[in-house]
C-alpha atoms as a PDB file:
ATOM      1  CA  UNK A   1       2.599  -1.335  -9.418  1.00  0.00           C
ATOM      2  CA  UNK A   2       0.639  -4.604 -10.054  1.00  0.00           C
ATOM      3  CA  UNK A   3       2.687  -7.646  -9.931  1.00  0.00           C
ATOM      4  CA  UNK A   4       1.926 -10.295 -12.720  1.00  0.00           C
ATOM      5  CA  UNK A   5       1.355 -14.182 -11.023  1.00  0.00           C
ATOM      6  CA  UNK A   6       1.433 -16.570 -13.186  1.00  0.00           C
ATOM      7  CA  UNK A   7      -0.827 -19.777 -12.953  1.00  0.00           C
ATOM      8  CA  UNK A   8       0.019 -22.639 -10.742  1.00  0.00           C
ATOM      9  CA  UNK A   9       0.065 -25.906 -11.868  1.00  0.00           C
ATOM     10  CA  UNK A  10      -1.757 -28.468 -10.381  1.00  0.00           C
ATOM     11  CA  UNK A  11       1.389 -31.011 -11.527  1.00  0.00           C
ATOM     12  CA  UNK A  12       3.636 -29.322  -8.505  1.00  0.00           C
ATOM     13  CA  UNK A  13       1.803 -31.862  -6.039  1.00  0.00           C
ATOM     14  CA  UNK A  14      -0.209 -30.944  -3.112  1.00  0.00           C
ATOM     15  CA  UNK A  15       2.024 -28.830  -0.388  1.00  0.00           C
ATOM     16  CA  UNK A  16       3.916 -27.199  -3.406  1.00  0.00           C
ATOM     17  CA  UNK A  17       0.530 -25.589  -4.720  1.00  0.00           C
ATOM     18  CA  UNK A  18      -0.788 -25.113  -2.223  1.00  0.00           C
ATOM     19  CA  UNK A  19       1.259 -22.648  -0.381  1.00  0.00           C
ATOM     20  CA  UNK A  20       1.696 -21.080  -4.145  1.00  0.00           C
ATOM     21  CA  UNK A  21      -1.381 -21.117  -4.455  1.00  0.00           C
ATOM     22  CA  UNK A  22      -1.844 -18.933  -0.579  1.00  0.00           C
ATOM     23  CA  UNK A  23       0.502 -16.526  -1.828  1.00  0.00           C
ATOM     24  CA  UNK A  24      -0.719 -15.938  -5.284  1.00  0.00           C
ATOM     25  CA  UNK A  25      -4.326 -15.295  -2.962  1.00  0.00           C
ATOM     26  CA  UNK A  26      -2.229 -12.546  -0.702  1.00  0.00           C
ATOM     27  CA  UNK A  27      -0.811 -10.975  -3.211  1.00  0.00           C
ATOM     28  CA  UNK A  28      -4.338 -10.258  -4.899  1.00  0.00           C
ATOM     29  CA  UNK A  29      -5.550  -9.566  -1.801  1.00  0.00           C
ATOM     30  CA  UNK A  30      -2.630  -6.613  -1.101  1.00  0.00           C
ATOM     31  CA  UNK A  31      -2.901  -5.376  -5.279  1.00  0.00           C
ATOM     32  CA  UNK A  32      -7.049  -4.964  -4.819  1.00  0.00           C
ATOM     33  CA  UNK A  33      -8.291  -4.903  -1.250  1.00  0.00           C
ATOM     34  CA  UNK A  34     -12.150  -6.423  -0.401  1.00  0.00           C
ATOM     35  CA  UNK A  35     -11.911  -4.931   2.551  1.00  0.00           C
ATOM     36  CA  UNK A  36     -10.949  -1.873   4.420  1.00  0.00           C
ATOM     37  CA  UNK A  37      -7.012  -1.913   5.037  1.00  0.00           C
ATOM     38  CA  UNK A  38      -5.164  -0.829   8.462  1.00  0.00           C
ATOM     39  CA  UNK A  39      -2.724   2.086   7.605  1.00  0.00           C
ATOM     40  CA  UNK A  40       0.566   2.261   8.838  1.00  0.00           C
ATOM     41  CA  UNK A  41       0.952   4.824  11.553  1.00  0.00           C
ATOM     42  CA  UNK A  42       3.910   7.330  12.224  1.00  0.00           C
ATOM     43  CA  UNK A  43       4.014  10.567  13.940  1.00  0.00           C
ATOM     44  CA  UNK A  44       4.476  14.029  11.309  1.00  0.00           C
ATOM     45  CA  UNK A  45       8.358  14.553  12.620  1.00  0.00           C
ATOM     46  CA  UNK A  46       8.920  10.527  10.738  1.00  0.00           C
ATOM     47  CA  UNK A  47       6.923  10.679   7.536  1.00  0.00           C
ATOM     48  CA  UNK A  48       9.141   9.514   4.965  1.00  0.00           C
ATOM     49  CA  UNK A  49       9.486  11.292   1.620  1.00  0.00           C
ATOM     50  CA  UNK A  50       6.202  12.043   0.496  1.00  0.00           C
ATOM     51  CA  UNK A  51       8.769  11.275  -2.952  1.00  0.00           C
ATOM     52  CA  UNK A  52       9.778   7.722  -1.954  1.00  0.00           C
ATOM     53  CA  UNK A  53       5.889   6.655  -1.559  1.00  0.00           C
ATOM     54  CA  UNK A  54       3.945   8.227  -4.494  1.00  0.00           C
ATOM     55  CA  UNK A  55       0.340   7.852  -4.469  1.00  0.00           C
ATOM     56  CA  UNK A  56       0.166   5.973  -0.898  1.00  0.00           C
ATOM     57  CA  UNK A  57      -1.398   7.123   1.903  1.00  0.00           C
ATOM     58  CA  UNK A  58      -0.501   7.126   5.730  1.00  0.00           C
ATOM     59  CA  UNK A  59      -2.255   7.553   9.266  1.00  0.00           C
ATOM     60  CA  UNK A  60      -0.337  10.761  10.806  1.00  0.00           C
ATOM     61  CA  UNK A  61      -0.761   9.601  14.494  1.00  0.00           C
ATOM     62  CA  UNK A  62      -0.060  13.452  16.241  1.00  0.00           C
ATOM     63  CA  UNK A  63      -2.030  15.058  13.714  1.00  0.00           C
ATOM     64  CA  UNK A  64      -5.053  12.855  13.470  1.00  0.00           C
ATOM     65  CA  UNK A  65      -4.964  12.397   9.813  1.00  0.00           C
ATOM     66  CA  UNK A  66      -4.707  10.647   7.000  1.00  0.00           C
ATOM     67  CA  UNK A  67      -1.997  11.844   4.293  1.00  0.00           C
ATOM     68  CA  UNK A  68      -1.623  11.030   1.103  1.00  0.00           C
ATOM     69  CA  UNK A  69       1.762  11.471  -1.239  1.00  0.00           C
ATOM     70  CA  UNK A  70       0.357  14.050  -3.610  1.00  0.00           C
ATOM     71  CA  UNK A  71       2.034  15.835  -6.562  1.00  0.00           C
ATOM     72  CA  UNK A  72       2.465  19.894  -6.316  1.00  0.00           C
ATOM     73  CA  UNK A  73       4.182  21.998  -9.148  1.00  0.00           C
ATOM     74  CA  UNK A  74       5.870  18.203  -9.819  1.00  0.00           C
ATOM     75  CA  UNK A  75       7.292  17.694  -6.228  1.00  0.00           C
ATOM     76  CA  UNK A  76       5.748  14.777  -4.125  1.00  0.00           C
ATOM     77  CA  UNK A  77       4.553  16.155  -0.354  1.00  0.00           C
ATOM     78  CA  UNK A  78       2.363  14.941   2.149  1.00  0.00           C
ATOM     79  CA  UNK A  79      -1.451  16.705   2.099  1.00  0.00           C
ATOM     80  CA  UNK A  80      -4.018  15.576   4.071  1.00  0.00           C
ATOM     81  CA  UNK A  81      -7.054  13.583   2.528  1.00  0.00           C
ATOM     82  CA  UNK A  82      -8.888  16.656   1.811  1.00  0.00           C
ATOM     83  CA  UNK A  83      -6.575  18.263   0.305  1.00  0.00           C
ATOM     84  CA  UNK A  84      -4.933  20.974   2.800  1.00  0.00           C
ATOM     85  CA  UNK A  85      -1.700  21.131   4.130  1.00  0.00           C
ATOM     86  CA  UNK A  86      -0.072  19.237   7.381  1.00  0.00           C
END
C-alpha cells in the first residue's frame, strides 16, 4: 500500500530537510523500484503465510524459486512465478 509523503519545507533549516528529504527519496525508492530489487530468502519449511504477505513475492532458497502470494478459490498460498505449485 503506497504511503502518502507530504512536501518538505525548505523553512525546517538545512540538517532537518535534509534527512526528510533522504527518507521521503527511500521511501519512493521502496513504493516504485528503478532498479532490480534483492528478494528476501527463506527455505520452503519457513515461508510465512502466503495470507500475511498478499501479492509479494519471495526467493525459496531449497527450491530454487521465486514464489509469489497468489489467490486460489479466495485462500492466499505460495505458487511459483509461473504459476505451478511448490
Amino acid at each position: 500500500m503506497p504511503v502518502a509523503v507530504r512536501p518538505i519545507s525548505p523553512d525546517l533549516g538545512y540538517p532537518v530537510s535534509a534527512i526528510l528529504q533522504d527518507l521521503s527519496d527511500a521511501v519512493a525508492e521502496i513504493q516504485t523500484p528503478t532498479q532490480p530489487v534483492q528478494l528476501a530468502s527463506v527455505a520452503f519449511a519457513s515461508l510465512p503465510p502466503a495470507d500475511s504477505w498478499r501479492g509479494c513475492m519471495i526467493h525459496v532458497s531449497d527450491k530454487n524459486a521465486i514464489a509469489i502470494s497468489t489467490p486460489v478459490a479466495g485462500v492466499y498460498t505460495w505458487l511459483r512465478a509461473n504459476g505451478s505449485a511448490l
